[in-house]
C-alpha atoms as a PDB file:
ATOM      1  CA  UNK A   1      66.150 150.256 104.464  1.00  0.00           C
ATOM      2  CA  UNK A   2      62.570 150.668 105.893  1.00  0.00           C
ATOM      3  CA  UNK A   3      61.329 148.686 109.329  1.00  0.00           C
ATOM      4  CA  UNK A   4      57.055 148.127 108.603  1.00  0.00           C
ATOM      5  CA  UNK A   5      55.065 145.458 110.404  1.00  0.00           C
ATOM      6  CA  UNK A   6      58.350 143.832 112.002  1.00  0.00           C
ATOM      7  CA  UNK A   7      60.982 143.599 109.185  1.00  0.00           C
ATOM      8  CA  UNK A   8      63.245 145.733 107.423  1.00  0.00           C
ATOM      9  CA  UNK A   9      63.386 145.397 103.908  1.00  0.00           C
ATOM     10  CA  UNK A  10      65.333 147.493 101.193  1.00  0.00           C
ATOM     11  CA  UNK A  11      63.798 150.464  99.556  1.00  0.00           C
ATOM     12  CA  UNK A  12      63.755 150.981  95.672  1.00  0.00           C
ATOM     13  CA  UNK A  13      66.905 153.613  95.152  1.00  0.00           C
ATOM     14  CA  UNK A  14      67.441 153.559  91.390  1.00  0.00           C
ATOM     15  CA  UNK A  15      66.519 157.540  90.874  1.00  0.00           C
ATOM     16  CA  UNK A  16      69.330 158.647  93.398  1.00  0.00           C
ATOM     17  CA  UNK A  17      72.458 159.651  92.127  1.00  0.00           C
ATOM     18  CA  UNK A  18      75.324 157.310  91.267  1.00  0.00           C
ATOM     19  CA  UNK A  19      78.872 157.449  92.566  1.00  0.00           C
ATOM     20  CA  UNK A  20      78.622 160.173  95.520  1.00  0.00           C
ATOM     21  CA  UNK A  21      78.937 157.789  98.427  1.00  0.00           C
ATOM     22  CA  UNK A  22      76.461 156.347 100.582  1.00  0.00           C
ATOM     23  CA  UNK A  23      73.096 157.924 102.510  1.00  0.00           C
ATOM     24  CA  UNK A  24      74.641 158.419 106.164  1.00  0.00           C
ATOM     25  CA  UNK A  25      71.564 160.073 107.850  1.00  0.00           C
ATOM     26  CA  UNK A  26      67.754 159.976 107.560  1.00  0.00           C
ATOM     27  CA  UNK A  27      64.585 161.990 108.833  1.00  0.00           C
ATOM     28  CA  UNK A  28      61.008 161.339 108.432  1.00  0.00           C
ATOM     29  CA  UNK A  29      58.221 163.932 108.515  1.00  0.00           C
ATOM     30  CA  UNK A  30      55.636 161.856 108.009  1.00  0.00           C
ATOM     31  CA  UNK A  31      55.072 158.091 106.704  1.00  0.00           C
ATOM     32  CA  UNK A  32      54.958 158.919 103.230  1.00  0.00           C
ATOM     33  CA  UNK A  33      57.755 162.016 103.728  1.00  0.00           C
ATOM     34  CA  UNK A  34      61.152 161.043 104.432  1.00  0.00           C
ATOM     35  CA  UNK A  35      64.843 162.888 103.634  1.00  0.00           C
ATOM     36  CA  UNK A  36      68.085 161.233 103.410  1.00  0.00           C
ATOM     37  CA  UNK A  37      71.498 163.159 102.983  1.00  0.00           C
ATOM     38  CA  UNK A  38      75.128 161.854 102.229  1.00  0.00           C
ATOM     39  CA  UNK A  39      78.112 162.061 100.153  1.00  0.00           C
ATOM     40  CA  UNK A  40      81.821 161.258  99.715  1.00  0.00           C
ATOM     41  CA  UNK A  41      84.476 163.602  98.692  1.00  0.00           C
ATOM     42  CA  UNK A  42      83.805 166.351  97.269  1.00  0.00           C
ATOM     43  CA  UNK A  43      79.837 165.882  95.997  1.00  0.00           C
ATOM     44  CA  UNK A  44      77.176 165.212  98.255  1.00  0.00           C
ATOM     45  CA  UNK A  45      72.895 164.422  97.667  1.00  0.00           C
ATOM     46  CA  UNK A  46      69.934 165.232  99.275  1.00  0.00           C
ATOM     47  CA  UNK A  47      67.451 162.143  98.642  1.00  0.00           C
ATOM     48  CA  UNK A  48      63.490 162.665  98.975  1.00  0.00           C
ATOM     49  CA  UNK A  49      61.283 160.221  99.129  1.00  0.00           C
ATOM     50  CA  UNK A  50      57.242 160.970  98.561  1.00  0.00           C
ATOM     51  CA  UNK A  51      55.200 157.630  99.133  1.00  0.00           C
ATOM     52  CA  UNK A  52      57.888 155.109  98.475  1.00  0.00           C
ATOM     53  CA  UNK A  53      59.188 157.218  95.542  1.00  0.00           C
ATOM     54  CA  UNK A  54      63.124 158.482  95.600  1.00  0.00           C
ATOM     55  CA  UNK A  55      64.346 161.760  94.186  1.00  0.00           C
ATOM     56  CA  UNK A  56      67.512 163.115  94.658  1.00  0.00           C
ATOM     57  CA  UNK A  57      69.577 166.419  94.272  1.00  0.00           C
ATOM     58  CA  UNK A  58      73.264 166.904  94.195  1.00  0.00           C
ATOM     59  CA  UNK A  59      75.026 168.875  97.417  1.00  0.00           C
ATOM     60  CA  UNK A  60      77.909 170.987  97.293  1.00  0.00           C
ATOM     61  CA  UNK A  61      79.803 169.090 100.116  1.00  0.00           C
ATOM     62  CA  UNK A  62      79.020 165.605 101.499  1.00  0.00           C
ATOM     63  CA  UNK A  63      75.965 165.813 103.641  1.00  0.00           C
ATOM     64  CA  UNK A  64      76.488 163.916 106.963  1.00  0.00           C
ATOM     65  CA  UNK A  65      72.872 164.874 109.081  1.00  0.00           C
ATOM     66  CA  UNK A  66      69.609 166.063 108.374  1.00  0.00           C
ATOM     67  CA  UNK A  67      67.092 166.889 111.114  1.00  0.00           C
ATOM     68  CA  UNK A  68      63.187 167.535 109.329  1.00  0.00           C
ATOM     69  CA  UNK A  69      60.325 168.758 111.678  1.00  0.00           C
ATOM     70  CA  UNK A  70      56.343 168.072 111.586  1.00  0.00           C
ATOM     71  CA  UNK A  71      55.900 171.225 109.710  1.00  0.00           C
ATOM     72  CA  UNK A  72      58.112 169.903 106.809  1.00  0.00           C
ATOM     73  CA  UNK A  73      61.274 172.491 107.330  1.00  0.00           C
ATOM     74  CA  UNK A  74      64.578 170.467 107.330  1.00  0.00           C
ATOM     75  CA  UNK A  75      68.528 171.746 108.217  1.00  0.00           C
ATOM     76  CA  UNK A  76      70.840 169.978 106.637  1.00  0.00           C
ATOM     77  CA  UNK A  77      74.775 169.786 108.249  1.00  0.00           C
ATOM     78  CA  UNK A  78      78.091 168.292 106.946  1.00  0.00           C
ATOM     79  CA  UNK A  79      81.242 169.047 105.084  1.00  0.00           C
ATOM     80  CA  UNK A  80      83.976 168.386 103.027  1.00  0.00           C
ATOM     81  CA  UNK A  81      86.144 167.665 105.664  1.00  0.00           C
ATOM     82  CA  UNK A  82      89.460 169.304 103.861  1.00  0.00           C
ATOM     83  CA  UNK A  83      88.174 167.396 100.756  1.00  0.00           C
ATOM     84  CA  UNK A  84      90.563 164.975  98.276  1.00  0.00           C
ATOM     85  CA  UNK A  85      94.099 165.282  98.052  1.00  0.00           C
ATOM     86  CA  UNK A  86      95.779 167.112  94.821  1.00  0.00           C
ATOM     87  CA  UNK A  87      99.018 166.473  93.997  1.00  0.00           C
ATOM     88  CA  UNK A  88     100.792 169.685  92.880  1.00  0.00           C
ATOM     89  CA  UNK A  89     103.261 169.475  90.335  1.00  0.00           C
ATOM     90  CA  UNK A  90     106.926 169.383  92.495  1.00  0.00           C
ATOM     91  CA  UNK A  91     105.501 169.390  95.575  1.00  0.00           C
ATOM     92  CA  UNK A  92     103.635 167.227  97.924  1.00  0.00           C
ATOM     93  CA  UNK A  93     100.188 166.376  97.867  1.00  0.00           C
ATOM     94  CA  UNK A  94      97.725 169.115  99.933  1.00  0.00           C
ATOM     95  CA  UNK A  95      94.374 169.016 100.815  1.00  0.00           C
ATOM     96  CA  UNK A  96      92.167 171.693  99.797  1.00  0.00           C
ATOM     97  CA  UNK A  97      90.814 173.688 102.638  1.00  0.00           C
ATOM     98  CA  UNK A  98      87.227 172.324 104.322  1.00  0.00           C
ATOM     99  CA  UNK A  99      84.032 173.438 103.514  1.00  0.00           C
ATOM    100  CA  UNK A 100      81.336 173.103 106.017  1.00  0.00           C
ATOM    101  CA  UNK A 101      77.660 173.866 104.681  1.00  0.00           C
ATOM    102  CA  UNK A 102      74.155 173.974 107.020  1.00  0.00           C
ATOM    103  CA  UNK A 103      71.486 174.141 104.465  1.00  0.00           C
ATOM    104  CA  UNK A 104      67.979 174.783 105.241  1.00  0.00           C
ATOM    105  CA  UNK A 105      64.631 173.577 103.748  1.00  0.00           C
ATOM    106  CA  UNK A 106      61.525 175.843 103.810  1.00  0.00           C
ATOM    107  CA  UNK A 107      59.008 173.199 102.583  1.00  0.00           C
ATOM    108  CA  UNK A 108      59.752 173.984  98.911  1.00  0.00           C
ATOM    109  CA  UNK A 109      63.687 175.057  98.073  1.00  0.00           C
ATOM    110  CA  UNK A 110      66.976 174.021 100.333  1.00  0.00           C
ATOM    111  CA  UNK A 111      68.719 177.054 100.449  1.00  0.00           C
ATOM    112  CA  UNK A 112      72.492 176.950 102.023  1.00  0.00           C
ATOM    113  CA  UNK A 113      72.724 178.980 105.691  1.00  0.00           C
ATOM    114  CA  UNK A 114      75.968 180.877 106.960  1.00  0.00           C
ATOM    115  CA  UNK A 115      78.673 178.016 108.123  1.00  0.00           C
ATOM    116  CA  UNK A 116      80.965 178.140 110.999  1.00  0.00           C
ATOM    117  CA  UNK A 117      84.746 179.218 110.234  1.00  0.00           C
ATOM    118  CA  UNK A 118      86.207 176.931 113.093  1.00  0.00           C
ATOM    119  CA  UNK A 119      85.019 173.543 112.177  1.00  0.00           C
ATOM    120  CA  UNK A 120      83.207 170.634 110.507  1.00  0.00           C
ATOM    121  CA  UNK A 121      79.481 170.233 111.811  1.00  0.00           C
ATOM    122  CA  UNK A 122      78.644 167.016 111.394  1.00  0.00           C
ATOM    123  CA  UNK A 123      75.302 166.336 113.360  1.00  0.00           C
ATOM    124  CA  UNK A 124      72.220 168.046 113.569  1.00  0.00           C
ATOM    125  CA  UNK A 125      69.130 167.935 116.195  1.00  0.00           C
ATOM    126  CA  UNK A 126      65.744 170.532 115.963  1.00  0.00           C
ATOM    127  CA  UNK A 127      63.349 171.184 117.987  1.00  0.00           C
ATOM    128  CA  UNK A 128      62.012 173.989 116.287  1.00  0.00           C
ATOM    129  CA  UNK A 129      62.541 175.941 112.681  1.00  0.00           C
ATOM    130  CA  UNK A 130      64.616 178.602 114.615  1.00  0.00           C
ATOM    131  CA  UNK A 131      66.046 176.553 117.618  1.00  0.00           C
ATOM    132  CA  UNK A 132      68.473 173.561 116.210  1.00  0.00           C
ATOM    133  CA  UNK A 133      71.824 172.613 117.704  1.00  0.00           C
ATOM    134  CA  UNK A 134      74.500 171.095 115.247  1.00  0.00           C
ATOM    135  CA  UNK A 135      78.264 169.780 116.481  1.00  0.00           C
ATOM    136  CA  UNK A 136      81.455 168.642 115.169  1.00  0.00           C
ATOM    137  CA  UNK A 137      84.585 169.891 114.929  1.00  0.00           C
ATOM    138  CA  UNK A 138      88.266 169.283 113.292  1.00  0.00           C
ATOM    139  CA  UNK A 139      91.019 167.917 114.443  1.00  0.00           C
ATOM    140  CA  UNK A 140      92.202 171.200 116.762  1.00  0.00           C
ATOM    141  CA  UNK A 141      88.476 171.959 117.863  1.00  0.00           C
ATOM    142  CA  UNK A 142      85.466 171.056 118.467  1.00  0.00           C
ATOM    143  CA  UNK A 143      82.446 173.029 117.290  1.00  0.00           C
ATOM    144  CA  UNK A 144      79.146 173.072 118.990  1.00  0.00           C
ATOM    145  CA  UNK A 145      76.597 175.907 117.072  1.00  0.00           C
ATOM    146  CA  UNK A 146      73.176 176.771 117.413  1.00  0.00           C
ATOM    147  CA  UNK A 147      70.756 178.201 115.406  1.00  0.00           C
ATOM    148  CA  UNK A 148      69.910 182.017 115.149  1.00  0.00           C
ATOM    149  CA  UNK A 149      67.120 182.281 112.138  1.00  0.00           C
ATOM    150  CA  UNK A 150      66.381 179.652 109.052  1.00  0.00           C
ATOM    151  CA  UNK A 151      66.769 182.855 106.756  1.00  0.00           C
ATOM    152  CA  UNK A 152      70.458 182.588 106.933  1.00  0.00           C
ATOM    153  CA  UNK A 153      71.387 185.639 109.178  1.00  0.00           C
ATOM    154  CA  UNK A 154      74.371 183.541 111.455  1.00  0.00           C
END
């Protein structure tokens, strides 16, 4: 949805990918530059849209926040969160183990960033391309990380 001159109305979404769940967050770098991330199970997207036009990318993991600053860098946060249940044969159904990604976007590739062992980040805020704080958690902890350097050192 997009809110211009006092109404929202619904934005053209026929080039992002089908049957990965819902957008859940969005960030704007400009008017005519905006990012949108999201996901269900196990496959996520990263949406881009350049004046009104939407692209989108698949994601490893469902994609629950993006944060995108004035100089066009973006981090990216979010998770499988233990991902879908597989039923082994004679045994009971066990979720595979989570996978958390942070991903980071220079201006021209997203590139995935070192991701926390103790839990699920699901929101992410910037202020700056090497100060960002992202939290979350799991069910046993909660998670509050901060950034160290885009280039993946953390």
């Amino acid at each position: 949805m997009h809110y211009s001159d006092g109404a929202w109305t619904t934005a053209a979404s026929s080039n992002l990918l089908t049957g990965v769940g819902g957008l859940l967050s969005v960030a704007c770098v400009s008017k005519s530059d905006c990012w949108a991330v999201g996901g269900v199970g196990l496959e996520g997207q990263i949406a881009h849209d350049t004046n009104g036009v939407w692209s989108a990318q698949p994601a490893s993991v469902p994609l629950s926040s993006i944060a995108c600053l004035p100089s066009g860098a973006c981090w990216a946060v979010g998770s499988n969160a233990g991902g879908a249940i597989s039923n082994l044969i004679g045994g009971a159904p066990t979720p595979p183990p989570a996978i958390s990604l942070i991903e980071y976007y220079d201006g021209a590739t997203w590139r995935p960033v070192t991701t926390p062992p103790a839990g699920s980040p699901t929101s992410v805020a910037c202020v700056a391309v090497d100060e960002c704080w992202a939290v979350g958690g799991s069910s046993s902890t909660a998670l509050i990380e901060t950034t160290v350097a885009p280039s993946g050192a953390g």
